[in-house]
N, C-alpha and C. Protein backbone atom coordinates (compact mmCIF):
# COMPACT_ATOMS: atom_id res chain seq x y z
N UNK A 1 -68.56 20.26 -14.11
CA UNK A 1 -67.80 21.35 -13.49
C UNK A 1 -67.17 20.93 -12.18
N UNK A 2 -67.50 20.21 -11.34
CA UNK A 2 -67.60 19.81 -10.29
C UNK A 2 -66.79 18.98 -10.03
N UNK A 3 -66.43 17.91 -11.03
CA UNK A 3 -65.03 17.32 -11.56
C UNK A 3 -64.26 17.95 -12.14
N UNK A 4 -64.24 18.65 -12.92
CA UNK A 4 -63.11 19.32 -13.09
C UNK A 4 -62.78 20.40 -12.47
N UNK A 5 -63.12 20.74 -11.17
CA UNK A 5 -62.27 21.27 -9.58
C UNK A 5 -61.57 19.99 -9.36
N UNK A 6 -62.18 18.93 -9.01
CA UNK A 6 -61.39 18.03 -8.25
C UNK A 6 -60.10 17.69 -8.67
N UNK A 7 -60.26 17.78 -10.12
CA UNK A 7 -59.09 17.28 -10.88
C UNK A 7 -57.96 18.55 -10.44
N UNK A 8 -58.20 19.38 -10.81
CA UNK A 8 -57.21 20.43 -10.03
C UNK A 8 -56.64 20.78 -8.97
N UNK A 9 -57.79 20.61 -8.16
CA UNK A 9 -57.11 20.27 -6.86
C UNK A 9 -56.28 19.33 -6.44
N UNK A 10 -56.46 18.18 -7.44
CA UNK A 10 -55.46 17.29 -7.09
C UNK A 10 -54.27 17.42 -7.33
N UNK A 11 -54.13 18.04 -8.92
CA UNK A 11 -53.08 18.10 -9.33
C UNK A 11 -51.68 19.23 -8.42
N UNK A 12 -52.89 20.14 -7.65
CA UNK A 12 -52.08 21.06 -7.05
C UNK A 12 -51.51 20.43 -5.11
N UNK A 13 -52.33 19.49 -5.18
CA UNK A 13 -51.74 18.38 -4.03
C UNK A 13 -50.45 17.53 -4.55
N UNK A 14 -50.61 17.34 -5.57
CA UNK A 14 -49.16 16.29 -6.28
C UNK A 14 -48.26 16.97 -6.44
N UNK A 15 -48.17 18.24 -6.65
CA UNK A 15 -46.96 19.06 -7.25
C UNK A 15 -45.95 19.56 -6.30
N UNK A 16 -46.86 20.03 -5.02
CA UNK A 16 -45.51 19.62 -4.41
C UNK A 16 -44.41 18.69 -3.60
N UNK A 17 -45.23 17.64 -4.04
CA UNK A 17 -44.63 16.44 -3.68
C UNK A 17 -43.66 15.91 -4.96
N UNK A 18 -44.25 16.33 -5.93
CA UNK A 18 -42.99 15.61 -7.08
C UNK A 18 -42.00 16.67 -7.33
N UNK A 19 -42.27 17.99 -6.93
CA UNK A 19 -41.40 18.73 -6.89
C UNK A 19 -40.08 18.55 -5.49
N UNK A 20 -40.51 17.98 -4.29
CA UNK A 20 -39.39 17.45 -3.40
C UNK A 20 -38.33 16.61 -4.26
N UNK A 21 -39.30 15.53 -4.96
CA UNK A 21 -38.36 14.46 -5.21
C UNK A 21 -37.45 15.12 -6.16
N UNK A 22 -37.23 15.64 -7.28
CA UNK A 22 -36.84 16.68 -8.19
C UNK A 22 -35.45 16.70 -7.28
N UNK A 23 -35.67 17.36 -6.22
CA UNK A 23 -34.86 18.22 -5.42
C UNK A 23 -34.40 17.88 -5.10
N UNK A 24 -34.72 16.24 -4.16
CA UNK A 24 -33.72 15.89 -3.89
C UNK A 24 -32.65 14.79 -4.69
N UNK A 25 -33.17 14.30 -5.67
CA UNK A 25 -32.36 13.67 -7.19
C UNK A 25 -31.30 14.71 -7.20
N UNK A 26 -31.46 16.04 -7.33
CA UNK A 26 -30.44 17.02 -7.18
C UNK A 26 -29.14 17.10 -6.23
N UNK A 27 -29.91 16.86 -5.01
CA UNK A 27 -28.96 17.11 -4.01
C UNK A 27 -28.25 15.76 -4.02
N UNK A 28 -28.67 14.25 -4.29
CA UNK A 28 -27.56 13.23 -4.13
C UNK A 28 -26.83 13.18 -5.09
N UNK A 29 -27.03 13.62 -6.80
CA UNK A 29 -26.12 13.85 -7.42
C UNK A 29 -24.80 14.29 -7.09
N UNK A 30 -25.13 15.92 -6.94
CA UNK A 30 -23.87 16.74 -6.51
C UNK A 30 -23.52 16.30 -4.49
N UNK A 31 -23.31 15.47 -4.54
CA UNK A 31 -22.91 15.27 -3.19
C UNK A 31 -21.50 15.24 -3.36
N UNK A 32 -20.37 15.54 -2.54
CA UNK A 32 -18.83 15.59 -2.67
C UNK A 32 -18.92 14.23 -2.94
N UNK A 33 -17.51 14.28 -4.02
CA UNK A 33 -16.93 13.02 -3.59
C UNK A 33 -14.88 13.32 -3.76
N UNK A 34 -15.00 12.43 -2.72
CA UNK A 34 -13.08 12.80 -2.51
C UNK A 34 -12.64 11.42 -2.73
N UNK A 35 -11.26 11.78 -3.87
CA UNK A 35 -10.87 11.29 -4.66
C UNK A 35 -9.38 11.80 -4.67
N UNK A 36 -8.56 10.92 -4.27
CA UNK A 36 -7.01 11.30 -4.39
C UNK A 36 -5.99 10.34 -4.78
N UNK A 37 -4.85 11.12 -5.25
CA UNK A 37 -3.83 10.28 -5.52
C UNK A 37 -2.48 10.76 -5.38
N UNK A 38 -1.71 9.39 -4.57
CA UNK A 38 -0.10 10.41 -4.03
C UNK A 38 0.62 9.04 -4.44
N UNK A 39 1.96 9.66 -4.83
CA UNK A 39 2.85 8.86 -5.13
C UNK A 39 4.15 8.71 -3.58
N UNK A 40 4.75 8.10 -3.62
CA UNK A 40 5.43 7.75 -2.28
C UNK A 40 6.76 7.31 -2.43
N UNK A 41 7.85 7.14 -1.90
CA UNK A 41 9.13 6.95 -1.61
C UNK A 41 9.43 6.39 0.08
N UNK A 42 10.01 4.93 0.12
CA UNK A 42 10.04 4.67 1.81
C UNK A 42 11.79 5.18 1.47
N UNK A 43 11.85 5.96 2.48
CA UNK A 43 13.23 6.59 2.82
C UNK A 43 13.98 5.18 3.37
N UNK A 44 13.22 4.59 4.31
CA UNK A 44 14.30 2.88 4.99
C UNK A 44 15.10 2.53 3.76
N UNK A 45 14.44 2.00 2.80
CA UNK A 45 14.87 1.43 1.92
C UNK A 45 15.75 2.53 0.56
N UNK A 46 15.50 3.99 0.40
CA UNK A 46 16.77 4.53 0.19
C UNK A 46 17.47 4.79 0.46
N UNK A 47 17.90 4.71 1.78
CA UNK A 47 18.95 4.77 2.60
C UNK A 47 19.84 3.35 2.74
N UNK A 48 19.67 2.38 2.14
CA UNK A 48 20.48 1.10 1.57
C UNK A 48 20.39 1.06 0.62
N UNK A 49 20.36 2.56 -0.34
CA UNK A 49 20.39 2.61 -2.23
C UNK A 49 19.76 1.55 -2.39
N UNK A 50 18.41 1.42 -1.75
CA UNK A 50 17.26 0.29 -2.75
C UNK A 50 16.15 1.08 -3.12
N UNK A 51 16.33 2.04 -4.54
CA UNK A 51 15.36 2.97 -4.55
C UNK A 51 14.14 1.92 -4.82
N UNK A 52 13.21 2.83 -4.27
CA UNK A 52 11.50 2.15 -5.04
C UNK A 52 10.43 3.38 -5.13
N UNK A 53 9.32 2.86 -5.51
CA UNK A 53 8.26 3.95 -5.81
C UNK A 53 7.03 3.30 -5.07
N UNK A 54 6.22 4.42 -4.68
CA UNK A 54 4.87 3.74 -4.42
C UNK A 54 3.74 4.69 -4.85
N UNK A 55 2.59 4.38 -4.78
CA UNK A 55 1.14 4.90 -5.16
C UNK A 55 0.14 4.23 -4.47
N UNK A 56 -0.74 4.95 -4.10
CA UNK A 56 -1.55 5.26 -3.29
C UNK A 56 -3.26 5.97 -3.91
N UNK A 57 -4.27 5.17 -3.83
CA UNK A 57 -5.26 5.60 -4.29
C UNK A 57 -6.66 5.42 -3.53
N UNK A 58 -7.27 6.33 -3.78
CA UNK A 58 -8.62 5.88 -2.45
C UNK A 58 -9.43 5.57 -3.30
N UNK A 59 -10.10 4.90 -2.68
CA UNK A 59 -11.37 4.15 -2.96
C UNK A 59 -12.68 4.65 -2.75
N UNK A 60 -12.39 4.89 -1.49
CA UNK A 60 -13.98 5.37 -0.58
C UNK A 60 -13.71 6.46 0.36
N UNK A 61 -14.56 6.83 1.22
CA UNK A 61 -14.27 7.61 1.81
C UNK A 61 -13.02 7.05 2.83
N UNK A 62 -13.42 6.32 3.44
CA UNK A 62 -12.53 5.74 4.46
C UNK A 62 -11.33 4.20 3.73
N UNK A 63 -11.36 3.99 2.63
CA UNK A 63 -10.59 3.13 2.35
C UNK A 63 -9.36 3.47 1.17
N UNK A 64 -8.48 3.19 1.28
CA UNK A 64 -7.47 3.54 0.00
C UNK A 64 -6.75 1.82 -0.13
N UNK A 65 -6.38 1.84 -1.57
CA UNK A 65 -5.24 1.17 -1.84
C UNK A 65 -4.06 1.31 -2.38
N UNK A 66 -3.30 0.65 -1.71
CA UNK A 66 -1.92 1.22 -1.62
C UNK A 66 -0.62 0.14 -2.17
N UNK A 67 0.43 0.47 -2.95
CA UNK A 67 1.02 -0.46 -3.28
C UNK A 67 2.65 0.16 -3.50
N UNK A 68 3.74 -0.99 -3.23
CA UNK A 68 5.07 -0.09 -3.44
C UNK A 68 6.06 -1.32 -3.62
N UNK A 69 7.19 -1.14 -4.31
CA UNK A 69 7.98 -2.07 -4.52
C UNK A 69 9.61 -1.17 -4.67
N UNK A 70 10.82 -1.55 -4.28
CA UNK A 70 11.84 -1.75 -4.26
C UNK A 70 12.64 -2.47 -4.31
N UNK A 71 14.47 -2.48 -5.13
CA UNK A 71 15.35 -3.25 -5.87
C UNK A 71 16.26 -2.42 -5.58
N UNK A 72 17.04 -3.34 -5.24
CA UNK A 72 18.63 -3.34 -5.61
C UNK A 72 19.19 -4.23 -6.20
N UNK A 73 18.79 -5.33 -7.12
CA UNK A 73 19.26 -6.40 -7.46
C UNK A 73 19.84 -5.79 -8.56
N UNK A 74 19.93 -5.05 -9.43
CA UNK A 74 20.79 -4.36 -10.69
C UNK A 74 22.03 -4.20 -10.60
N UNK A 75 22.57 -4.07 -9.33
CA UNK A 75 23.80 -3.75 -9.23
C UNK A 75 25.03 -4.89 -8.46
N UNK A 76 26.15 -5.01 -9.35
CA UNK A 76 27.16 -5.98 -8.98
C UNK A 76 28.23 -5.71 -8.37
N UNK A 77 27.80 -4.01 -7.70
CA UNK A 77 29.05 -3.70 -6.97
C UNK A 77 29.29 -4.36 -5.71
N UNK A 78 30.35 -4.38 -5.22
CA UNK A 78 30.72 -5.05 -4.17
C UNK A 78 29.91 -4.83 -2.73
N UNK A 79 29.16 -3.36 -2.91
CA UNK A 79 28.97 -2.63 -1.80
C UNK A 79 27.26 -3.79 -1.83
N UNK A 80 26.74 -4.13 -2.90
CA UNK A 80 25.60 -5.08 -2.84
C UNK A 80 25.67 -6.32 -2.74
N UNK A 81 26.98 -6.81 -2.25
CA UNK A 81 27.48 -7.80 -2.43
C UNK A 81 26.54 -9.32 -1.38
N UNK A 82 26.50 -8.58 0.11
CA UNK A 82 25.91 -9.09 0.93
C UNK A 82 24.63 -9.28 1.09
N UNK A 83 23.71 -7.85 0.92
CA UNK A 83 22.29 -7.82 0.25
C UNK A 83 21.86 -7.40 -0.50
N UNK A 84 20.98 -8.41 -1.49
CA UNK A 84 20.50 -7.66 -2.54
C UNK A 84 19.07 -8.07 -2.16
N UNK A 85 17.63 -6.96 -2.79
CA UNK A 85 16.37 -8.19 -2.75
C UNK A 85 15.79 -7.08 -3.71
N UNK A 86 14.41 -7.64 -4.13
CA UNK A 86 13.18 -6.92 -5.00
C UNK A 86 12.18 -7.52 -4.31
N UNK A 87 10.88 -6.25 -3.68
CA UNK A 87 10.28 -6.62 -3.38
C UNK A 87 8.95 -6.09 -3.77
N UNK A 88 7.74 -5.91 -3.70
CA UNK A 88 6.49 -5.33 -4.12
C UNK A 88 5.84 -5.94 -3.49
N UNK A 89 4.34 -4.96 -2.74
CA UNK A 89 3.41 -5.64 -1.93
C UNK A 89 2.35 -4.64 -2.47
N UNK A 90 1.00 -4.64 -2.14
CA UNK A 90 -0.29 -4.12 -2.24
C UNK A 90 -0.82 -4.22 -1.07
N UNK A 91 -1.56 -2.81 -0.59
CA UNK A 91 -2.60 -2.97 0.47
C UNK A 91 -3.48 -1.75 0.52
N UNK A 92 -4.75 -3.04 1.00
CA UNK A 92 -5.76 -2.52 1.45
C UNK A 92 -5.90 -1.77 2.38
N UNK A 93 -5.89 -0.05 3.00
CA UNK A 93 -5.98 0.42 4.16
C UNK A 93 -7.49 1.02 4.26
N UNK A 94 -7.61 0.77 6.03
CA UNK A 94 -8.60 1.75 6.12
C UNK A 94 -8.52 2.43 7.43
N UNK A 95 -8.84 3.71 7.05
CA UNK A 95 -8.55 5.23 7.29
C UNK A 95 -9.27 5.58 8.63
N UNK A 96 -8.55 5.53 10.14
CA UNK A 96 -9.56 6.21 11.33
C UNK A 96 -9.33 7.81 11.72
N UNK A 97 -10.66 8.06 10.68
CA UNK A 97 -10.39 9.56 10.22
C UNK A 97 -11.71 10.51 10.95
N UNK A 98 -11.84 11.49 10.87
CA UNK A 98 -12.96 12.21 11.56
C UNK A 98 -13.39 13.22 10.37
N UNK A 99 -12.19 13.48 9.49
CA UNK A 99 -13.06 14.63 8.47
C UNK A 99 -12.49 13.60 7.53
N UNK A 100 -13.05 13.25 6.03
CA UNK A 100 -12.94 12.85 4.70
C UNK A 100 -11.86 13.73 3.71
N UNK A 101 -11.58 15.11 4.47
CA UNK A 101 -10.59 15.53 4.19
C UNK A 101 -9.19 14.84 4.57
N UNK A 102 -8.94 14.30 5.60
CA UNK A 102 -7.92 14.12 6.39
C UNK A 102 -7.53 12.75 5.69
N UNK A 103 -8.45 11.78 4.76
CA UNK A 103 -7.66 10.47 4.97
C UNK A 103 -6.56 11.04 3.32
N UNK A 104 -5.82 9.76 3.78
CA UNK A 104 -4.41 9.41 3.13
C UNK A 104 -3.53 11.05 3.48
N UNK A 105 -4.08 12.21 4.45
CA UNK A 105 -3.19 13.20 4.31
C UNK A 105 -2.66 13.12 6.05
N UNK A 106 -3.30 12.71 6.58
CA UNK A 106 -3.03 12.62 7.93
C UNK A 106 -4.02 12.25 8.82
N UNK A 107 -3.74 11.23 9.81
CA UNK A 107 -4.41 9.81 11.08
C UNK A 107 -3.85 8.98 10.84
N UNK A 108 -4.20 7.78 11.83
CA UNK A 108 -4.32 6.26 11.59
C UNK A 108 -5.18 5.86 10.61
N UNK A 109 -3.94 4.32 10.28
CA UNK A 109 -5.08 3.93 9.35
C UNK A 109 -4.06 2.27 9.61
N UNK A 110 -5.45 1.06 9.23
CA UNK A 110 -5.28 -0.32 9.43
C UNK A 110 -4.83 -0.85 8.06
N UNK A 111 -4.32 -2.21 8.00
CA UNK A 111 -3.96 -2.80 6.57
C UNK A 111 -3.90 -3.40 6.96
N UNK A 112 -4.61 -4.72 5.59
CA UNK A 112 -4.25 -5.74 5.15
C UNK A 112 -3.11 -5.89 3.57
N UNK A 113 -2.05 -6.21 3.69
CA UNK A 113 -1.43 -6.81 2.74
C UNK A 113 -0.57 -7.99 2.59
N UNK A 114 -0.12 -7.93 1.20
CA UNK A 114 0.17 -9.07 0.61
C UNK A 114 1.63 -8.42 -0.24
N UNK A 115 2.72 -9.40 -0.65
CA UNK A 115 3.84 -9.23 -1.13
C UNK A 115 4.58 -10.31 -1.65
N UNK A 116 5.75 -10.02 -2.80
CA UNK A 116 6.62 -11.27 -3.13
C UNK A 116 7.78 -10.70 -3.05
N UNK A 117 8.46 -11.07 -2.91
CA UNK A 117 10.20 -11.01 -2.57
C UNK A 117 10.78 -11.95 -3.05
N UNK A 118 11.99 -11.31 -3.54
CA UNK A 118 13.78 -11.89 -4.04
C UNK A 118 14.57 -11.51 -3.43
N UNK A 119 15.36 -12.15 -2.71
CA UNK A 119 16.91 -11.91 -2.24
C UNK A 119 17.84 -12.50 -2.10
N UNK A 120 18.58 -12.31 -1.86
CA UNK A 120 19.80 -12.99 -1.38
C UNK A 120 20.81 -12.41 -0.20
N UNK A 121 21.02 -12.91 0.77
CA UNK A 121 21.62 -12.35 1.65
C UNK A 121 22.79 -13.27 2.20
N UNK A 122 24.32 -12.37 2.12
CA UNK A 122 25.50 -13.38 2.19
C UNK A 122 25.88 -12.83 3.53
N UNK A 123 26.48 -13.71 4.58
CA UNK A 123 26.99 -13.11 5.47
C UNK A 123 28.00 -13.97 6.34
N UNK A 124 29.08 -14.68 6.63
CA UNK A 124 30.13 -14.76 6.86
C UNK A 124 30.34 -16.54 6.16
N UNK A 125 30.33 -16.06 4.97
CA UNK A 125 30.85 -17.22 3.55
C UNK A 125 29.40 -18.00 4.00
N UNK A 126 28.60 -17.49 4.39
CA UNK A 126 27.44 -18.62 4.09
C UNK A 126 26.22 -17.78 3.70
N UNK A 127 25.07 -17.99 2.85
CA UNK A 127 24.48 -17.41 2.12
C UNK A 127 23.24 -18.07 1.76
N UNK A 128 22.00 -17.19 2.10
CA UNK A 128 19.96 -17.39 1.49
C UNK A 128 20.13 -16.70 0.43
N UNK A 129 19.48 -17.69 -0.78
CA UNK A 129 19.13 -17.16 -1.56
C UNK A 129 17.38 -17.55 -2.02
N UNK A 130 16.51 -16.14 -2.64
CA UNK A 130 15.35 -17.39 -2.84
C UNK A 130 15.01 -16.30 -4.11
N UNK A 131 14.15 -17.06 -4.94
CA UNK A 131 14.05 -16.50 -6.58
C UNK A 131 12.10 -15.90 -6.36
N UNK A 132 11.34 -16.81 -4.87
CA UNK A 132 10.35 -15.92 -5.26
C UNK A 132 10.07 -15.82 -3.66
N UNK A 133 9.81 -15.32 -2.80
CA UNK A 133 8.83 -16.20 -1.37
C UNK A 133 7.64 -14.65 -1.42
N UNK A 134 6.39 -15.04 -0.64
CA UNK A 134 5.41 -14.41 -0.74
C UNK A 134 5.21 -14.10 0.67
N UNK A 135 4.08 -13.46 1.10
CA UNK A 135 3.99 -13.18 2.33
C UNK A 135 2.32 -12.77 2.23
N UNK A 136 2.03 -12.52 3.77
CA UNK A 136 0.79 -11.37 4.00
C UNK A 136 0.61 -11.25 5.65
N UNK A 137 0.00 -10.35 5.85
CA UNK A 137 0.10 -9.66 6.75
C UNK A 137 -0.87 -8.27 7.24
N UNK A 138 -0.86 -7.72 8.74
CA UNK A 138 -1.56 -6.70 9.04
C UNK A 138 -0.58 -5.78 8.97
N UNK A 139 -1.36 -4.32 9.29
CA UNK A 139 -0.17 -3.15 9.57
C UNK A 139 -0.88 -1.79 10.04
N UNK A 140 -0.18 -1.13 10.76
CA UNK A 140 -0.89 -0.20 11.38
C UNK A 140 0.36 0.86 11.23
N UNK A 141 -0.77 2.19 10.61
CA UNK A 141 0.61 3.03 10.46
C UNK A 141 0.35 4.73 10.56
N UNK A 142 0.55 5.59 11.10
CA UNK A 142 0.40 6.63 11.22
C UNK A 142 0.64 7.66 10.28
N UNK A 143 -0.22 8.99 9.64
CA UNK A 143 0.16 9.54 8.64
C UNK A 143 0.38 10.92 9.17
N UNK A 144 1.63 11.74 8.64
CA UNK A 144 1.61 13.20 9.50
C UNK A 144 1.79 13.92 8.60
N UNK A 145 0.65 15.40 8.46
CA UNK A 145 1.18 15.75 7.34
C UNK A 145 2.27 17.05 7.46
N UNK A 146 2.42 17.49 6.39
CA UNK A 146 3.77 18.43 6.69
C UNK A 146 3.12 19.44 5.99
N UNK A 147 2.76 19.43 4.59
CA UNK A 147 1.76 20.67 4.04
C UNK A 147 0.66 20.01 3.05
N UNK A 148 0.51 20.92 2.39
CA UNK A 148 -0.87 20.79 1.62
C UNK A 148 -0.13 20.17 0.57
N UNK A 149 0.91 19.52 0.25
CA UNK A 149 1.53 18.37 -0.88
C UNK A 149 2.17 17.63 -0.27
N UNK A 150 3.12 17.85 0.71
CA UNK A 150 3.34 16.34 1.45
C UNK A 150 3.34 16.30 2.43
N UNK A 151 3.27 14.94 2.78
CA UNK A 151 3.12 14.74 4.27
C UNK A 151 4.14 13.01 4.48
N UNK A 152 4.21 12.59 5.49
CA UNK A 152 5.41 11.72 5.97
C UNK A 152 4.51 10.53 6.76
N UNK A 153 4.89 9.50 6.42
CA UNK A 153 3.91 8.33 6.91
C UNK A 153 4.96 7.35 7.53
N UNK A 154 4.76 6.60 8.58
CA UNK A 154 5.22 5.38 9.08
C UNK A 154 4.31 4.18 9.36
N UNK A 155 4.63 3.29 8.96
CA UNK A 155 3.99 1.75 8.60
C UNK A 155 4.88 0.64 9.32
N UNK A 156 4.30 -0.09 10.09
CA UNK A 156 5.03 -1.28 10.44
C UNK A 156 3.77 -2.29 10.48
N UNK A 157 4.46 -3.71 9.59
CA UNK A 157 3.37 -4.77 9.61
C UNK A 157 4.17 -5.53 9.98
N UNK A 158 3.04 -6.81 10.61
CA UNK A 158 3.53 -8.27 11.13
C UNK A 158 2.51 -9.41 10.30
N UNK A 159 3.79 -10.37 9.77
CA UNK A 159 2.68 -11.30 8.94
C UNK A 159 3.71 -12.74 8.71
N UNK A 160 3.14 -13.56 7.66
CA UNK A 160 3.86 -14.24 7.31
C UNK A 160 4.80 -14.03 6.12
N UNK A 161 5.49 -14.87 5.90
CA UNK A 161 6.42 -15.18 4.88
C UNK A 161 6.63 -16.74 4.67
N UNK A 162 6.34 -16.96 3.44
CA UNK A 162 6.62 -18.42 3.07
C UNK A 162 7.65 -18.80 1.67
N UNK A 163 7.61 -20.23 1.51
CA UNK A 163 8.56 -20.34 0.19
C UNK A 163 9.34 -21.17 0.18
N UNK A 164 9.95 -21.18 -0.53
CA UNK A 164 11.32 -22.07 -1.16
C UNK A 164 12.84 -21.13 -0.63
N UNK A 165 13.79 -21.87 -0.28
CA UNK A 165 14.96 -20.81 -0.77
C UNK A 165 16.23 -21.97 -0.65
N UNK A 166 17.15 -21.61 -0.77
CA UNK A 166 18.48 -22.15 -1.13
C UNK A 166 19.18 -21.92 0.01
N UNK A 167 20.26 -22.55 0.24
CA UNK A 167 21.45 -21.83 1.52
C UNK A 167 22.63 -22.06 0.50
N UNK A 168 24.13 -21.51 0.55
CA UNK A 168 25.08 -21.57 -0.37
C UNK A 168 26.23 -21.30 0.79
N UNK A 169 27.19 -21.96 0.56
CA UNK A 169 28.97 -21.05 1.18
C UNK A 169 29.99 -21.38 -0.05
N UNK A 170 30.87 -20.20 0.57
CA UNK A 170 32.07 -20.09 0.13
C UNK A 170 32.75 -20.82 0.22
N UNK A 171 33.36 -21.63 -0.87
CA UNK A 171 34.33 -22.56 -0.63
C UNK A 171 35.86 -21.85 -1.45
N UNK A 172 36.32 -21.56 -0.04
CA UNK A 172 37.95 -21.25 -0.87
C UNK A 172 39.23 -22.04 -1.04
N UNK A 173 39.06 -22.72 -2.28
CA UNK A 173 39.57 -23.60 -2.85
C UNK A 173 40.30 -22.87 -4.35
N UNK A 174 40.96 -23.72 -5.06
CA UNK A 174 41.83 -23.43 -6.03
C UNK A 174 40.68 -22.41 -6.98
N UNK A 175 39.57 -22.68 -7.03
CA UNK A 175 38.72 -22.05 -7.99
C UNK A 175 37.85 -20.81 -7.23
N UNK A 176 37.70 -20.94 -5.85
CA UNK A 176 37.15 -20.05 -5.14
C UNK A 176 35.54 -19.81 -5.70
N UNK A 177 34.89 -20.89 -5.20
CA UNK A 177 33.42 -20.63 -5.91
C UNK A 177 32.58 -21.05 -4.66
N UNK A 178 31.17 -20.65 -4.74
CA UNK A 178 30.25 -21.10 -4.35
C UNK A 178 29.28 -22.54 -4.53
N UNK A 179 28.66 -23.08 -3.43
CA UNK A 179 28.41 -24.34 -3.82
C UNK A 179 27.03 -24.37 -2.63
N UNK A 180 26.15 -24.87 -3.54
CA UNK A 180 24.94 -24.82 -2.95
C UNK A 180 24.97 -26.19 -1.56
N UNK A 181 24.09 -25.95 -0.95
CA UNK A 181 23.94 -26.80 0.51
C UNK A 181 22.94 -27.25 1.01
N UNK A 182 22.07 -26.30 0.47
CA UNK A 182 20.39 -27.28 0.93
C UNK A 182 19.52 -26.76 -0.19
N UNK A 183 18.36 -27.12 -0.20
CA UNK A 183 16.62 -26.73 -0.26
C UNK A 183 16.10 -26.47 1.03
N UNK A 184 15.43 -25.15 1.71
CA UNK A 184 14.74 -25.37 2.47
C UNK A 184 13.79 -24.87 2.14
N UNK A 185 12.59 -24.80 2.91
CA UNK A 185 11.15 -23.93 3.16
C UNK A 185 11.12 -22.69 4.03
N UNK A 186 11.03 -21.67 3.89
CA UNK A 186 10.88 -20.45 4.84
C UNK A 186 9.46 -20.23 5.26
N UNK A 187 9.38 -19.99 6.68
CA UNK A 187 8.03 -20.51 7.33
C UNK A 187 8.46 -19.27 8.04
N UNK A 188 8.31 -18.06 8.02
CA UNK A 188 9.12 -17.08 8.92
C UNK A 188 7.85 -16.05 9.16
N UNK A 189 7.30 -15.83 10.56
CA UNK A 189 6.69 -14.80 11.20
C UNK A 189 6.97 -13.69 12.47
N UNK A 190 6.60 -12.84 11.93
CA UNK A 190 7.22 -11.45 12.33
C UNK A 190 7.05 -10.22 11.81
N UNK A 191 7.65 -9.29 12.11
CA UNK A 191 7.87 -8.33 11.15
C UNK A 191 8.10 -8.48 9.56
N UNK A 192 7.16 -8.14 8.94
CA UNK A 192 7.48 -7.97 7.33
C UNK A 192 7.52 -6.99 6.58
N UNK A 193 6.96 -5.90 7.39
CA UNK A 193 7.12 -4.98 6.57
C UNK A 193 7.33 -3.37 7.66
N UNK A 194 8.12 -2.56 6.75
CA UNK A 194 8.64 -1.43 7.41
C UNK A 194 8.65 -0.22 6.37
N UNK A 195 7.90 1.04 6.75
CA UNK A 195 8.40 1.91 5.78
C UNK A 195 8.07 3.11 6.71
N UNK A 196 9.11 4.51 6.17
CA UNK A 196 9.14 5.52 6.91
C UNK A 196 8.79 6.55 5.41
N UNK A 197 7.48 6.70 4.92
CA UNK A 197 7.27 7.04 3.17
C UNK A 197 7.33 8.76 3.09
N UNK A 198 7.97 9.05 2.34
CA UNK A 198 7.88 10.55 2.16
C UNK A 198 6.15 10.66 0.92
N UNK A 199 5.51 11.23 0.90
CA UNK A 199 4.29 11.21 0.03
C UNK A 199 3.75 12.54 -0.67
N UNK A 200 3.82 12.24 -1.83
CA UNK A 200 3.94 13.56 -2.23
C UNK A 200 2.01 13.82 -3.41
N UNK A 201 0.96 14.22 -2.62
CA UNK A 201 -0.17 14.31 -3.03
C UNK A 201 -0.28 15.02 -4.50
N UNK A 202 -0.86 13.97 -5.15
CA UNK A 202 -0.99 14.62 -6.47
C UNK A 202 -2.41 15.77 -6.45
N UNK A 203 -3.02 14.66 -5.75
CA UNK A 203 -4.73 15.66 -6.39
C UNK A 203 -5.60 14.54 -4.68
């Protein structure tokens, strides 16, 4: 008899201890998690009819990745005559935010990215052309929002750029053609990247 108190008593010492754990298995389950996605447009670059698209996805609370590319190389009108390029980059941002609500809708936020580029750029009968050059770089960029679907972001990065490219001029002669002039290497640091993004939050 005497054991079987003890045994009971014990069992009524354990129970509410396995009943915490229960509880709290519960509570880390349902813990929020924020999860978004916005698509983007840099106005810089439609405003020289080089439409592009971008997207934007978070990761974590404080981290998103982000990626966008723009072209004008499709077109042979005269008005693209001087510049054309295609470009696409990806980046890593992270978000100096105070509520988990606020990232990718509005604060600062840091980047690392990376990019490849095509262009060609003509400008008084002499002319760069390059078929790939790459880059990478930091960037720091401010997000403001405007409402509860979009909001307006500015980005400026500084990084490298490397590669191959061509130089070309005009030779106006009986045939009026172009004629290549070198191989060089582009070793170019600075500014690489610029965007003023309209962003339009999906979810």
């Amino acid at each position: 008899m005497i054991l079987r108190h003890h045994i009971i008593l014990l069992l009524l010492l354990l129970l509410p201890i396995h009943g915490k754990g229960q509880t709290d298995s519960i509570v880390s389950i349902r813990q929020p998690i924020y999860q978004r996605l916005s698509l983007s447009t840099n106005l810089l670059t439609d405003a020289v009819l080089a439409p592009g698209i971008g997207a934007e996805l978070r990761l974590a609370d404080q981290l998103s990745l982000a990626a966008h590319a723009a072209t004008n190389w499709f077109a042979a009108s005269p008005l693209y005559h001087n510049a054309r390029f295609t470009y696409t980059d990806i980046e890593a941002r992270y978000w100096i935010a105070t509520q988990p609500a606020d990232v990718m809708r509005r604060g600062h936020h840091l980047g690392l990215y990376s990019g490849i580029y095509r262009y060609d750029f003509y400008f008084n009968h002499k002319g760069d052309q390059a078929n790939l050059n790459w880059g990478v770089g930091v960037s720091y960029g401010y997000t403001l929002s405007i409402n509860k679907i979009f909001s307006l972001d500015f980005t400026l990065g500084l990084g490298y750029v490397g590669g191959s490219y061509k130089t070309y001029e005009y030779v106006d002669d009986a045939y009026e053609h172009y004629v290549w002039t070198a191989d060089k290497k582009r070793r170019y640091v600075g500014p690489s990247k610029a965007e003023i993004s309209l962003i339009w939050h999906l979810f």
